[in-house]
N, C-alpha and C. Protein backbone atom coordinates (compact mmCIF):
# COMPACT_ATOMS: atom_id res chain seq x y z
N UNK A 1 0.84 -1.20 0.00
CA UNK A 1 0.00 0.00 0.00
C UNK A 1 0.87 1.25 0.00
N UNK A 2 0.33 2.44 -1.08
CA UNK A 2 1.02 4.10 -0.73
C UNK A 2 1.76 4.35 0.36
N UNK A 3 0.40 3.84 1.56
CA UNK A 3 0.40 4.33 3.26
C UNK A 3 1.66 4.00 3.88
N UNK A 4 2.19 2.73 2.96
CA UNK A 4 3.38 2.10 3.99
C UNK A 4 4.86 2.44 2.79
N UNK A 5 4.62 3.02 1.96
CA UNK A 5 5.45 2.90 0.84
C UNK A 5 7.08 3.04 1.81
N UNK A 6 7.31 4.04 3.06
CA UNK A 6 8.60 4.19 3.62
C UNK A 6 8.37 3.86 4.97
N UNK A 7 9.77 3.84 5.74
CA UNK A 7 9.76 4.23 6.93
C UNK A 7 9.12 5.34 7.52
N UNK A 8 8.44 5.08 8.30
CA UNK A 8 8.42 6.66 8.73
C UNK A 8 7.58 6.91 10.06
N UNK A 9 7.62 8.05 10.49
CA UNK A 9 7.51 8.25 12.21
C UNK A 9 6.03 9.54 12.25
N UNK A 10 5.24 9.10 12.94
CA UNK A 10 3.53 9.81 12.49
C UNK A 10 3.79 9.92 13.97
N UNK A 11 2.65 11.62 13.70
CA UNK A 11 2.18 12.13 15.14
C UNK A 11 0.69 12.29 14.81
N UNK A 12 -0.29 11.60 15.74
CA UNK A 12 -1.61 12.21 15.07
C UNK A 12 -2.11 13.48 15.17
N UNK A 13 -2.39 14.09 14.61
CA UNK A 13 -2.87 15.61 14.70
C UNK A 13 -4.44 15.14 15.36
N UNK A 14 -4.61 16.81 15.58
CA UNK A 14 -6.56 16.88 16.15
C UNK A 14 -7.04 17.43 14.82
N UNK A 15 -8.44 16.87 15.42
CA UNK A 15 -9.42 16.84 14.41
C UNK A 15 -9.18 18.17 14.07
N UNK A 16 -9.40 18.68 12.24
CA UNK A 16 -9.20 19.57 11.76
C UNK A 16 -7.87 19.83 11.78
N UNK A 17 -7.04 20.00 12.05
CA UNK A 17 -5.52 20.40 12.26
C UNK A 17 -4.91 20.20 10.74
N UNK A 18 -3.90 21.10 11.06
CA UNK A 18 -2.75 21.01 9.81
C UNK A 18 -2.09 18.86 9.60
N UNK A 19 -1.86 18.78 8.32
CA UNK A 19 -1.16 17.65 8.24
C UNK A 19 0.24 18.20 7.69
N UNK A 20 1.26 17.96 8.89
CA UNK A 20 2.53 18.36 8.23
C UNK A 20 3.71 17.04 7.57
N UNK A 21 4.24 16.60 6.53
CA UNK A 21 5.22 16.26 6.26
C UNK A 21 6.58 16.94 6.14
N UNK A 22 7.48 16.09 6.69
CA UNK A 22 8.59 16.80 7.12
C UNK A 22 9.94 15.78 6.33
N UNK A 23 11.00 16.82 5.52
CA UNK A 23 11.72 15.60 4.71
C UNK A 23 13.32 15.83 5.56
N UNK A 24 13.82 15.08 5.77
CA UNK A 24 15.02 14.96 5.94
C UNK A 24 16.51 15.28 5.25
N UNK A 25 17.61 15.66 5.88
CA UNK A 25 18.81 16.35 4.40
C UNK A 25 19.56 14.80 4.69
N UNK A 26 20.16 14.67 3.65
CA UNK A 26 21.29 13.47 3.69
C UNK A 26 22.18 12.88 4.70
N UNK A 27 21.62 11.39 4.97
CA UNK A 27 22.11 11.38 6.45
C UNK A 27 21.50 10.98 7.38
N UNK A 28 20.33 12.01 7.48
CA UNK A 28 19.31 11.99 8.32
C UNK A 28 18.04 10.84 8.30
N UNK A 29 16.81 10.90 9.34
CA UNK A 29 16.07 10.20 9.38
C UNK A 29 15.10 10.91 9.77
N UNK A 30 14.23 9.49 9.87
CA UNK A 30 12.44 10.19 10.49
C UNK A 30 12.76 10.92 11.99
N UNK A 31 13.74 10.84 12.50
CA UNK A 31 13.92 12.10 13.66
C UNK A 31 14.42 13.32 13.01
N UNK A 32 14.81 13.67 12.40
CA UNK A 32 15.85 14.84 12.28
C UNK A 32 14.80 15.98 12.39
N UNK A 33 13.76 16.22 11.61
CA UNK A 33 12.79 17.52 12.09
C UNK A 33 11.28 17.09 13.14
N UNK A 34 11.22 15.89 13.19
CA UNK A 34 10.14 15.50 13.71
C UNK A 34 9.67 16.61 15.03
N UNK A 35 10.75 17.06 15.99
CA UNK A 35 10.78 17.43 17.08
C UNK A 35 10.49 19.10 17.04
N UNK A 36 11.10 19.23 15.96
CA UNK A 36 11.13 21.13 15.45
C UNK A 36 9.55 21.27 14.82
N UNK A 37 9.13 20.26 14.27
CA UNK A 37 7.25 20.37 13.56
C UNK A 37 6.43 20.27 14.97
N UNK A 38 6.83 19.73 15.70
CA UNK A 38 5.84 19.20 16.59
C UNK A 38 5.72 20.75 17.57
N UNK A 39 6.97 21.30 17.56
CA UNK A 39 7.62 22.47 18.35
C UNK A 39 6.43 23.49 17.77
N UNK A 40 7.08 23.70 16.54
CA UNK A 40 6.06 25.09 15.70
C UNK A 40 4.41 24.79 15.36
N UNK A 41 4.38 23.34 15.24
CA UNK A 41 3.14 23.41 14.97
C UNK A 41 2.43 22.41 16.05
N UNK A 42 2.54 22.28 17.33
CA UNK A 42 1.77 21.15 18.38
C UNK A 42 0.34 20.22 17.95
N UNK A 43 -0.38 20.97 17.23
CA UNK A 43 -1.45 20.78 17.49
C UNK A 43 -2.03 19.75 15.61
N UNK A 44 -0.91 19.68 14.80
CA UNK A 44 -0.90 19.56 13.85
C UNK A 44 -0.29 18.13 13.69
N UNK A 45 -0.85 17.25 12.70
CA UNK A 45 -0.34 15.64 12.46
C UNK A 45 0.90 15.47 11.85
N UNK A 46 1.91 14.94 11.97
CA UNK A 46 3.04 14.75 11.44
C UNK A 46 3.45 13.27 10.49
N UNK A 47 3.81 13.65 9.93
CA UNK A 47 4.46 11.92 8.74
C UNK A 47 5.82 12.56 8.56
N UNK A 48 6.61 12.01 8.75
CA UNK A 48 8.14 11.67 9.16
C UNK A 48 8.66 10.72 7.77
N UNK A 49 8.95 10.53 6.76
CA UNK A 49 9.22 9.66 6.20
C UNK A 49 10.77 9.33 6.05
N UNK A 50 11.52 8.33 6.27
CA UNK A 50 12.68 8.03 5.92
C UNK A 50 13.72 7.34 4.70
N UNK A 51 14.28 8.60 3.80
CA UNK A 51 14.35 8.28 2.38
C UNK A 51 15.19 6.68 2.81
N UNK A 52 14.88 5.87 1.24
CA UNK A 52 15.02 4.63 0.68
C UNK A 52 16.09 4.36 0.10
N UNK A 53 16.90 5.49 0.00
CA UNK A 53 18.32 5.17 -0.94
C UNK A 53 19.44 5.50 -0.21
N UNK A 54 20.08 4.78 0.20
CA UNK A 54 21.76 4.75 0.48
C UNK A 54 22.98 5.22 -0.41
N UNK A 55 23.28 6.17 0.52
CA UNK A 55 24.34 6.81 -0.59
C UNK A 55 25.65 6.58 0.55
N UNK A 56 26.40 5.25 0.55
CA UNK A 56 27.52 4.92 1.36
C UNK A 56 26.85 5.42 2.81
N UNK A 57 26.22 4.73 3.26
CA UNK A 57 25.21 4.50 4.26
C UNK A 57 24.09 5.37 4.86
N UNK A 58 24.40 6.66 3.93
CA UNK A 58 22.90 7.66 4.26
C UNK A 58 22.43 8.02 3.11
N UNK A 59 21.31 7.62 4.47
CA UNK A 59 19.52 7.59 3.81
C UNK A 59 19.20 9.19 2.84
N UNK A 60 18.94 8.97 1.69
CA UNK A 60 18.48 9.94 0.74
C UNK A 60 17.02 9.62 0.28
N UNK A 61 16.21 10.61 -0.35
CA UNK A 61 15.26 10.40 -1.20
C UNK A 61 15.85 10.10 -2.73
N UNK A 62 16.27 10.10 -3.49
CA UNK A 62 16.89 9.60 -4.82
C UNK A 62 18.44 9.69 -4.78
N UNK A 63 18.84 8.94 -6.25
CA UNK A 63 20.33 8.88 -5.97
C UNK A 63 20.71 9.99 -6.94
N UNK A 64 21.87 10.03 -6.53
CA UNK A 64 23.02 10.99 -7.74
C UNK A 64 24.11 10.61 -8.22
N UNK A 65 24.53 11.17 -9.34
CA UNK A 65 25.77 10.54 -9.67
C UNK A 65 26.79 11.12 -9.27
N UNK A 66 26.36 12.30 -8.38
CA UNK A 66 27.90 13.08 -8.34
C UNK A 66 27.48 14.40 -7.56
N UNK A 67 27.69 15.40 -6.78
CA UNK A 67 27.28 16.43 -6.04
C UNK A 67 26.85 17.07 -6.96
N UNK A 68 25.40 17.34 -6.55
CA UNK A 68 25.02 18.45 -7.73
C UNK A 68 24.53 17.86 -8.88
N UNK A 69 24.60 16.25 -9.62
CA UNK A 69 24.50 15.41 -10.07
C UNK A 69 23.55 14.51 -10.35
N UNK A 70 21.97 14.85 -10.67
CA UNK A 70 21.25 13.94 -10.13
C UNK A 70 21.03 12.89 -11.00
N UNK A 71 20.45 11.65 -10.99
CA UNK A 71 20.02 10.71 -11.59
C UNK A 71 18.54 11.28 -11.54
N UNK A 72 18.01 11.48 -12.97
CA UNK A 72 16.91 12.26 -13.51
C UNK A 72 15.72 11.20 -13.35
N UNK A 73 16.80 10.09 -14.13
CA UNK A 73 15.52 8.92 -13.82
C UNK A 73 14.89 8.06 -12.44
N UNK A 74 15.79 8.31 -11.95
CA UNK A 74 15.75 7.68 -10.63
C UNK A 74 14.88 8.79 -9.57
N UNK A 75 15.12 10.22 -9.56
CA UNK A 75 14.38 11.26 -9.54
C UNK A 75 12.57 10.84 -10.05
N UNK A 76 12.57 10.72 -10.83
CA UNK A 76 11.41 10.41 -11.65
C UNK A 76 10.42 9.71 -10.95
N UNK A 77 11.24 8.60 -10.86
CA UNK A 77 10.59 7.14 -9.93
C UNK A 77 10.52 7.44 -8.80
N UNK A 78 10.99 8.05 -8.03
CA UNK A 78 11.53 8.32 -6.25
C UNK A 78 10.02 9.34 -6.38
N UNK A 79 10.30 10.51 -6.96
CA UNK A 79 8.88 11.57 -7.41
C UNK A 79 7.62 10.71 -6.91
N UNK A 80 7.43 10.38 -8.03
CA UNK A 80 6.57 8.99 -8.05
C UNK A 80 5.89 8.37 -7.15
N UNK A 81 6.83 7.90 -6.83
CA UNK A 81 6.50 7.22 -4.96
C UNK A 81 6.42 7.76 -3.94
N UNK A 82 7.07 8.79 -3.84
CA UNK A 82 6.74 9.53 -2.54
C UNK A 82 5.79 10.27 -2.72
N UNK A 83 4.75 10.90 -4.09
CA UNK A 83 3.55 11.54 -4.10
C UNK A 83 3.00 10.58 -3.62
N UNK A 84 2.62 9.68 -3.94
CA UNK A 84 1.74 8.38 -3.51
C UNK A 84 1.34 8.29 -2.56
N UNK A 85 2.51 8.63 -1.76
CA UNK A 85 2.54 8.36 -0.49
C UNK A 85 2.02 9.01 0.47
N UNK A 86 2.29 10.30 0.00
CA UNK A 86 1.78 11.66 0.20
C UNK A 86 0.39 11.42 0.45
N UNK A 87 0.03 11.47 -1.21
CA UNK A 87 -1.69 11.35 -1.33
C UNK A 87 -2.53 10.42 -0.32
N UNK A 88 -1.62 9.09 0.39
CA UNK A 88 -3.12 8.46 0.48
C UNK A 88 -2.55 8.62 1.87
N UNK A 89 -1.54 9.05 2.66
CA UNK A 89 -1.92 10.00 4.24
C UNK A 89 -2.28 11.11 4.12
N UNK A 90 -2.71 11.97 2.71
CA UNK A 90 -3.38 12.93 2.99
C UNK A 90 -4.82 12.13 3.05
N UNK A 91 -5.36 11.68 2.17
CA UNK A 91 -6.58 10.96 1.98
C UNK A 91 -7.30 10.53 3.42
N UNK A 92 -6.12 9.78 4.13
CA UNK A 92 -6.94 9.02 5.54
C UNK A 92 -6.54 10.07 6.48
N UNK A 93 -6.20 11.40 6.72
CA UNK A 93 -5.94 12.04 7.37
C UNK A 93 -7.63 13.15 7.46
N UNK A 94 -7.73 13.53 6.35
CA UNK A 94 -8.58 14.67 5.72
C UNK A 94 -8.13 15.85 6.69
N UNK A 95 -6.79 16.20 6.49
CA UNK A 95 -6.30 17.59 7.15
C UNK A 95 -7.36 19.38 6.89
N UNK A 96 -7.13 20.22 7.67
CA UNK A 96 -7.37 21.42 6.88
C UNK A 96 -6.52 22.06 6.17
N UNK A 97 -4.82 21.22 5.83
CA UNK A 97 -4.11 21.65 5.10
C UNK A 97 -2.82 20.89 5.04
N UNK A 98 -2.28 21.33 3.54
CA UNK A 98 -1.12 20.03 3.68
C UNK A 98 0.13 20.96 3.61
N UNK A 99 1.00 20.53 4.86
CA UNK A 99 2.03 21.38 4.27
C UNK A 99 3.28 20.38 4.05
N UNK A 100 4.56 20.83 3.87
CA UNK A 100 5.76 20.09 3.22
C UNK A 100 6.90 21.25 3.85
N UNK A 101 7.83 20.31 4.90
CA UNK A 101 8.61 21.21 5.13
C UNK A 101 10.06 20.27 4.95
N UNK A 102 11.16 20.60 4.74
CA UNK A 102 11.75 19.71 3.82
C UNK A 102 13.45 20.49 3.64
N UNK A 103 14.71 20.00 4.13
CA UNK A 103 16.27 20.36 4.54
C UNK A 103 17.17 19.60 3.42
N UNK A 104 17.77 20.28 2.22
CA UNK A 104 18.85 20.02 1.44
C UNK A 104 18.27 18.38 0.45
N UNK A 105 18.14 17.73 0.86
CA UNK A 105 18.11 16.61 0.06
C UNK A 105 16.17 16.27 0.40
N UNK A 106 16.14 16.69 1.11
CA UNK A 106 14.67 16.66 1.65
C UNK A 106 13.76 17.46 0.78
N UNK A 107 14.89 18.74 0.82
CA UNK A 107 13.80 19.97 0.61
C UNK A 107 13.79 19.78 -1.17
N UNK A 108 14.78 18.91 -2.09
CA UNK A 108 14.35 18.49 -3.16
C UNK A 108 13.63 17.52 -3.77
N UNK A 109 13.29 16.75 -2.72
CA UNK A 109 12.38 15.79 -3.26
C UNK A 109 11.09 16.30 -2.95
N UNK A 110 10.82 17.04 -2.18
CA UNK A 110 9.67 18.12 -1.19
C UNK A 110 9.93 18.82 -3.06
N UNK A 111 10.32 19.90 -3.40
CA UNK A 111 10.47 20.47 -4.56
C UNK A 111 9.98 19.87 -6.09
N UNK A 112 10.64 18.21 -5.76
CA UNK A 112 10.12 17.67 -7.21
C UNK A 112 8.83 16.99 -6.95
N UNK A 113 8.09 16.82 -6.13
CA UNK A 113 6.66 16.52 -5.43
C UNK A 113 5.95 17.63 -6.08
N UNK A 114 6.40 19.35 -5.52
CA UNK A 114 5.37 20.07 -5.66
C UNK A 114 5.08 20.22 -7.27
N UNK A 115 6.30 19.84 -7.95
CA UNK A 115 6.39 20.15 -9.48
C UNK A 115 5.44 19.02 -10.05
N UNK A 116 5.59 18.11 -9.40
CA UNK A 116 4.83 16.97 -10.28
C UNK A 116 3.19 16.83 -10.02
N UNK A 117 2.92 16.87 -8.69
CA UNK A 117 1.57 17.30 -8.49
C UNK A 117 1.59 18.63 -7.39
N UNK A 118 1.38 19.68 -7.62
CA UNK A 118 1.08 20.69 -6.52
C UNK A 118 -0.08 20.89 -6.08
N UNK A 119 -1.25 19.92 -6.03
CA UNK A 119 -2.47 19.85 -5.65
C UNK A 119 -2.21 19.02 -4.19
N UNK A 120 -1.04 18.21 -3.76
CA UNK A 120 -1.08 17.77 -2.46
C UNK A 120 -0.90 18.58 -1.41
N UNK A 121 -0.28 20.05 -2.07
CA UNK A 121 0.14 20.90 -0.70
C UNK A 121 -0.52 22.28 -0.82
N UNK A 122 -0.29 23.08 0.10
CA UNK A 122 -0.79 23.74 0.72
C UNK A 122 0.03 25.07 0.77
N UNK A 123 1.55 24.51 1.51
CA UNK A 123 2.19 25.15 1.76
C UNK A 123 3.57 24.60 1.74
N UNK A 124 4.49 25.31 1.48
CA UNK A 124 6.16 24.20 1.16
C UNK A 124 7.28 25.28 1.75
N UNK A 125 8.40 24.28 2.61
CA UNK A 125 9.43 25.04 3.13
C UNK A 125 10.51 24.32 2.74
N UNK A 126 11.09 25.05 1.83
CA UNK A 126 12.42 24.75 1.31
C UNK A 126 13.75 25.06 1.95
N UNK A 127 13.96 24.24 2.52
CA UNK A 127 15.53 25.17 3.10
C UNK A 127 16.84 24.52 2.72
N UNK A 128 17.79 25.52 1.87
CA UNK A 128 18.45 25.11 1.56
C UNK A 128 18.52 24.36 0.14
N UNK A 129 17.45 24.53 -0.40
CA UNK A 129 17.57 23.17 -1.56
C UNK A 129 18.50 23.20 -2.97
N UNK A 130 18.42 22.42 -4.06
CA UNK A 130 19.06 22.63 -4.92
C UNK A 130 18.15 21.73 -6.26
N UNK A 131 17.57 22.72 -7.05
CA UNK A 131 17.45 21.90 -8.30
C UNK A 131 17.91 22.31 -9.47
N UNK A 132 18.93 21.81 -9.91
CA UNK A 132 19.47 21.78 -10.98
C UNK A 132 19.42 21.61 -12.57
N UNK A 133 17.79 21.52 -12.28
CA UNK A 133 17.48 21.69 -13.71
C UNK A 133 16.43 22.62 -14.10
N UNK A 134 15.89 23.18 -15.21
CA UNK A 134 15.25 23.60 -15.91
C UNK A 134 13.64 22.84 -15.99
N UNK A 135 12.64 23.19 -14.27
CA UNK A 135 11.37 22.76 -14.57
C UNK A 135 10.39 23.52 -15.20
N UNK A 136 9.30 22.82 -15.97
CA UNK A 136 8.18 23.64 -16.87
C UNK A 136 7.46 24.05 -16.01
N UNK A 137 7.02 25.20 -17.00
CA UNK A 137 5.66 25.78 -16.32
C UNK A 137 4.12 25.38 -15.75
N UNK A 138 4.01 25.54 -14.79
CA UNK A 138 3.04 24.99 -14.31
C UNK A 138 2.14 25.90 -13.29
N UNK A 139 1.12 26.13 -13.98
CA UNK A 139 -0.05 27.06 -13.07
C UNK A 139 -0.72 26.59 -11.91
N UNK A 140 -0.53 25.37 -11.77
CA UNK A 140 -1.37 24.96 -10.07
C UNK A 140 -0.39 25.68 -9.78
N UNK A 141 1.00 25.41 -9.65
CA UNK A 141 1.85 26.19 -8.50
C UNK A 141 1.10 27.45 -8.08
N UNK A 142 0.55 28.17 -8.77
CA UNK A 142 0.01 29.75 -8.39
C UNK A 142 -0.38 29.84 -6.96
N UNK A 143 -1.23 28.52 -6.61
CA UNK A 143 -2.76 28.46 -5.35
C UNK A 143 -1.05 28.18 -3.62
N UNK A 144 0.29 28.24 -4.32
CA UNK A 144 1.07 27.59 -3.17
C UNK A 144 1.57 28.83 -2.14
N UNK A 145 1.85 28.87 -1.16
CA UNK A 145 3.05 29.31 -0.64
C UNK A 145 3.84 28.52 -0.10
N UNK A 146 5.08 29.77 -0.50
CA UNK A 146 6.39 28.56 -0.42
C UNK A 146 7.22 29.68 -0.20
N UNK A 147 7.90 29.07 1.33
CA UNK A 147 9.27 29.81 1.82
C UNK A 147 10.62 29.15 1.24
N UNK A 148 11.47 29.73 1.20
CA UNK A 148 12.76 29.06 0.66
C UNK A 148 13.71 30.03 1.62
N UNK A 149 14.60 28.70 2.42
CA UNK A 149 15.01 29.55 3.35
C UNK A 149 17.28 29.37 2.64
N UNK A 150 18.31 30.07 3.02
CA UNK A 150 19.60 29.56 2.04
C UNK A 150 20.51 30.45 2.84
N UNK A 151 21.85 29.84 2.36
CA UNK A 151 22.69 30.46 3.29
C UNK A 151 23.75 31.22 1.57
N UNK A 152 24.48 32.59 1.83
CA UNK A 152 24.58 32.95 1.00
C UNK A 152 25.77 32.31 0.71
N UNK A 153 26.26 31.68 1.36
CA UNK A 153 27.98 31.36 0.93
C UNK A 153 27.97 29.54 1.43
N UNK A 154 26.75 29.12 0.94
CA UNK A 154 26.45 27.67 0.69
C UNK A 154 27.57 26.82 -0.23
N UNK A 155 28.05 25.85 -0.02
CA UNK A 155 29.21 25.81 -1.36
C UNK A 155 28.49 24.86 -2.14
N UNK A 156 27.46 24.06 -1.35
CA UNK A 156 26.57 22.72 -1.88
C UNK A 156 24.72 23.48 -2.78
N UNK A 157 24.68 24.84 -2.74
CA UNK A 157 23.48 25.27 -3.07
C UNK A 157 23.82 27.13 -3.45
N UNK A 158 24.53 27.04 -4.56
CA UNK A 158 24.58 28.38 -5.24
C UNK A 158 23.73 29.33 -5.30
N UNK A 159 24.40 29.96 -4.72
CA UNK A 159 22.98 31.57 -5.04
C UNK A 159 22.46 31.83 -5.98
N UNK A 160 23.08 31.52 -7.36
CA UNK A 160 21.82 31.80 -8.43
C UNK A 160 21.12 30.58 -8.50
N UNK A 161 21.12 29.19 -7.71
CA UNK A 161 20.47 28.76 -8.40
C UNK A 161 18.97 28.74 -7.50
N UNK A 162 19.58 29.12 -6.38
CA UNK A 162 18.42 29.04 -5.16
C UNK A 162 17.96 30.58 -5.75
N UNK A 163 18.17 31.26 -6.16
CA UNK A 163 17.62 32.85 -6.33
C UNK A 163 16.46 32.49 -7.86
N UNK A 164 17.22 31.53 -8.56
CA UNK A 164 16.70 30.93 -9.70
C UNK A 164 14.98 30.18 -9.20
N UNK A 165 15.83 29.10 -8.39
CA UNK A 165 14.18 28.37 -8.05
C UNK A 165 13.17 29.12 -7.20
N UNK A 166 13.56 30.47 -6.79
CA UNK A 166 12.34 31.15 -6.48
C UNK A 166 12.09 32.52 -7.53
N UNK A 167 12.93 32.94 -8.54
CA UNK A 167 11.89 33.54 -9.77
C UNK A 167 11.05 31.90 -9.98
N UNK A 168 11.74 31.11 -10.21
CA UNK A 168 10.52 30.23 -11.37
C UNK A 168 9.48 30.27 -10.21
N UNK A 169 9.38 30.03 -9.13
CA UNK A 169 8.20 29.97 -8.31
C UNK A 169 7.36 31.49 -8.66
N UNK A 170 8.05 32.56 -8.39
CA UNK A 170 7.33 33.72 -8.70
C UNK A 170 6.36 33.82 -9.79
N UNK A 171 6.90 33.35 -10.93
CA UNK A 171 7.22 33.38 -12.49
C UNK A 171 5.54 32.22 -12.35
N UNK A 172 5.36 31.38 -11.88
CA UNK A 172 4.61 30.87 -11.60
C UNK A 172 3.05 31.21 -10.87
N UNK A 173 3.31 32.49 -9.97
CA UNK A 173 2.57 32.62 -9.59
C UNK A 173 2.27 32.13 -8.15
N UNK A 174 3.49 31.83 -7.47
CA UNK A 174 3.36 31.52 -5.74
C UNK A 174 3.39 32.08 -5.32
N UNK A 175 2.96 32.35 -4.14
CA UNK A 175 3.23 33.37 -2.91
C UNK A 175 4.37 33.01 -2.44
N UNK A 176 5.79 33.69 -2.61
CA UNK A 176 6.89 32.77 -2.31
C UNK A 176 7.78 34.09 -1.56
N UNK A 177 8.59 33.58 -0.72
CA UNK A 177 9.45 34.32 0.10
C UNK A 177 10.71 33.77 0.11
N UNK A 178 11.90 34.49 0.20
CA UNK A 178 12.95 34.01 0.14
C UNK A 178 13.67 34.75 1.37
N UNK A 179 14.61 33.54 2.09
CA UNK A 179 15.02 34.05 3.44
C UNK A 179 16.43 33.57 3.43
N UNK A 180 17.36 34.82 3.62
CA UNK A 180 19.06 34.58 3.48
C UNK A 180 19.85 34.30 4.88
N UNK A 181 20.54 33.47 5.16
CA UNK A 181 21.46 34.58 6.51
C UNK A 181 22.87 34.34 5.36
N UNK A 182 23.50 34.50 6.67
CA UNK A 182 25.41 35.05 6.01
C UNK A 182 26.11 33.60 5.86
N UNK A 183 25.49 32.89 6.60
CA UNK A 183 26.82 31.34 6.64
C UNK A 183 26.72 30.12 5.50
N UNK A 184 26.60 29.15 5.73
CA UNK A 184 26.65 27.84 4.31
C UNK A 184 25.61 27.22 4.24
N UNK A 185 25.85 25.99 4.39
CA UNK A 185 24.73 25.05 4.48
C UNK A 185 24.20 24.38 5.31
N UNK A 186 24.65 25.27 6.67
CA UNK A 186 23.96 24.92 7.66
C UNK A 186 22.69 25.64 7.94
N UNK A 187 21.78 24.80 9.34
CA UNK A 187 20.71 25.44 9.40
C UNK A 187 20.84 26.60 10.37
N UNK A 188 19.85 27.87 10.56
CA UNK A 188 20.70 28.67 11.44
C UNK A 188 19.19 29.11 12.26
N UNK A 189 19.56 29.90 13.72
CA UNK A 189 18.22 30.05 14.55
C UNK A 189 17.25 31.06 13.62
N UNK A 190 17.81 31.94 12.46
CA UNK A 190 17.26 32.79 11.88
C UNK A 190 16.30 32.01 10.72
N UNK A 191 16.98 31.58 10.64
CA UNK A 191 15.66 30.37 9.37
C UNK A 191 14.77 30.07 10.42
N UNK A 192 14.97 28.92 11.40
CA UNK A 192 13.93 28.76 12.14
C UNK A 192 13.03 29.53 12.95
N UNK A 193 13.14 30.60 12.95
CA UNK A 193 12.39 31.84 13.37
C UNK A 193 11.40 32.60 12.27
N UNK A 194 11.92 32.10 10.51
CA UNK A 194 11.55 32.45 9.16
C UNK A 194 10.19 31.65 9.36
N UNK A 195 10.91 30.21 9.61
CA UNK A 195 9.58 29.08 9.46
C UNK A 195 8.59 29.35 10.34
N UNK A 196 8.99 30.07 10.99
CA UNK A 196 8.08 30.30 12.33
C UNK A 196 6.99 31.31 12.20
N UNK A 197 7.51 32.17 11.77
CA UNK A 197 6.59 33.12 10.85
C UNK A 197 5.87 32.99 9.83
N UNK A 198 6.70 32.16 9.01
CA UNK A 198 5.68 31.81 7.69
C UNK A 198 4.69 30.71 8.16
N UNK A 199 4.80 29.90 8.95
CA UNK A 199 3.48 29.23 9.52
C UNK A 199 2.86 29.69 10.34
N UNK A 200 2.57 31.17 10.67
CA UNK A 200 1.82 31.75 11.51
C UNK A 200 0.94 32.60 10.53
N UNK A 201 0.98 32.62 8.93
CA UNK A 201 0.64 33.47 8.07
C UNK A 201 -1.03 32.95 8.00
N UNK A 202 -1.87 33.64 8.01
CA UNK A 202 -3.39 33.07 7.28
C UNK A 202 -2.99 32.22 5.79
């Protein structure tokens, strides 16, 4: 079944409540944000999923061939499955909203989700991400907001290209925000204070 397609670590939300999914950066697991969603949003259901692909022993959502590198096809398929997955805990959930919050390797498979169907979410937090290619236009994106949070001197997530994936969001028609601090690719208390705000938005 969809429901079981990964690992993964669920908080039940209350009736009506937000349904949040939360993706993990390389490495990581169904803990790494579980504790920070539950923080900002208490009252809201959580799905934790833990990517399927080993890259010399950490857990990713798709593989690559090389930093920066992705396997398009394998992308494709990974896409694929994790909407699925998406869809049918949104389905048995019936949230008042879906959001997607999602760290470096997380926050691109969270990214190639919203591209492929953007009718599962609601709302999307990118931090840090990197997509490296050239996605089409697509008008559901319009109905999204989407924070994108980046560090300016990232060596793993270039400023034009993160400055890039939020024109195309604009360019699209999202309600989209973009949030800088000064350091790399780490996460910093100023992003999490970003997210904090942008989920306090109507």
């Amino acid at each position: 079944m969809s429901l079981d397609n990964y690992i993964f670590k669920a908080h039940p939300g209350q009736s009506g409540s937000p349904l949040v999914f939360a993706f993990h950066g390389t490495g990581g697991d169904e803990n790494q944000f579980f504790g920070l969603v539950r923080d900002l949003l208490p009252d809201a259901g959580i799905i934790s999923p833990r990517g399927d692909v080993s890259e010399h022993g950490a857990a990713r959502f798709f593989r690559r061939k090389a930093e920066g590198v992705y396997d398009m096809e394998d992308l494709a398929v990974r896409t694929n499955k994790m909407a699925a997955f998406i869809r049918a805990h949104k389905q048995q959930a019936a949230p008042s909203k879906v959001i997607g919050i999602g760290y470096s390797n997380g926050a691109n498979i969270l990214a190639s989700v919203l591209m492929d169907d953007p009718d599962l979410f609601d709302q999307a937090i990118l931090m840090h991400p990197l997509v490296p290619w050239t996605p089409r236009d697509i008008s559901a994106l319009s109905k999204l907001q989407i924070l994108v949070t980046a560090g300016r001197n990232d060596p793993i997530c270039p400023v034009p290209l993160t400055s890039g994936l939020a024109d195309y969001f604009k360019r699209q028609g999202s309600d989209i925000a973009l949030d800088w601090h000064e350091g790399g690719h780490e996460l910093r208390n100023s992003e999490i204070e970003a997210v904090r705000c942008f989920l306090q938005r109507e």
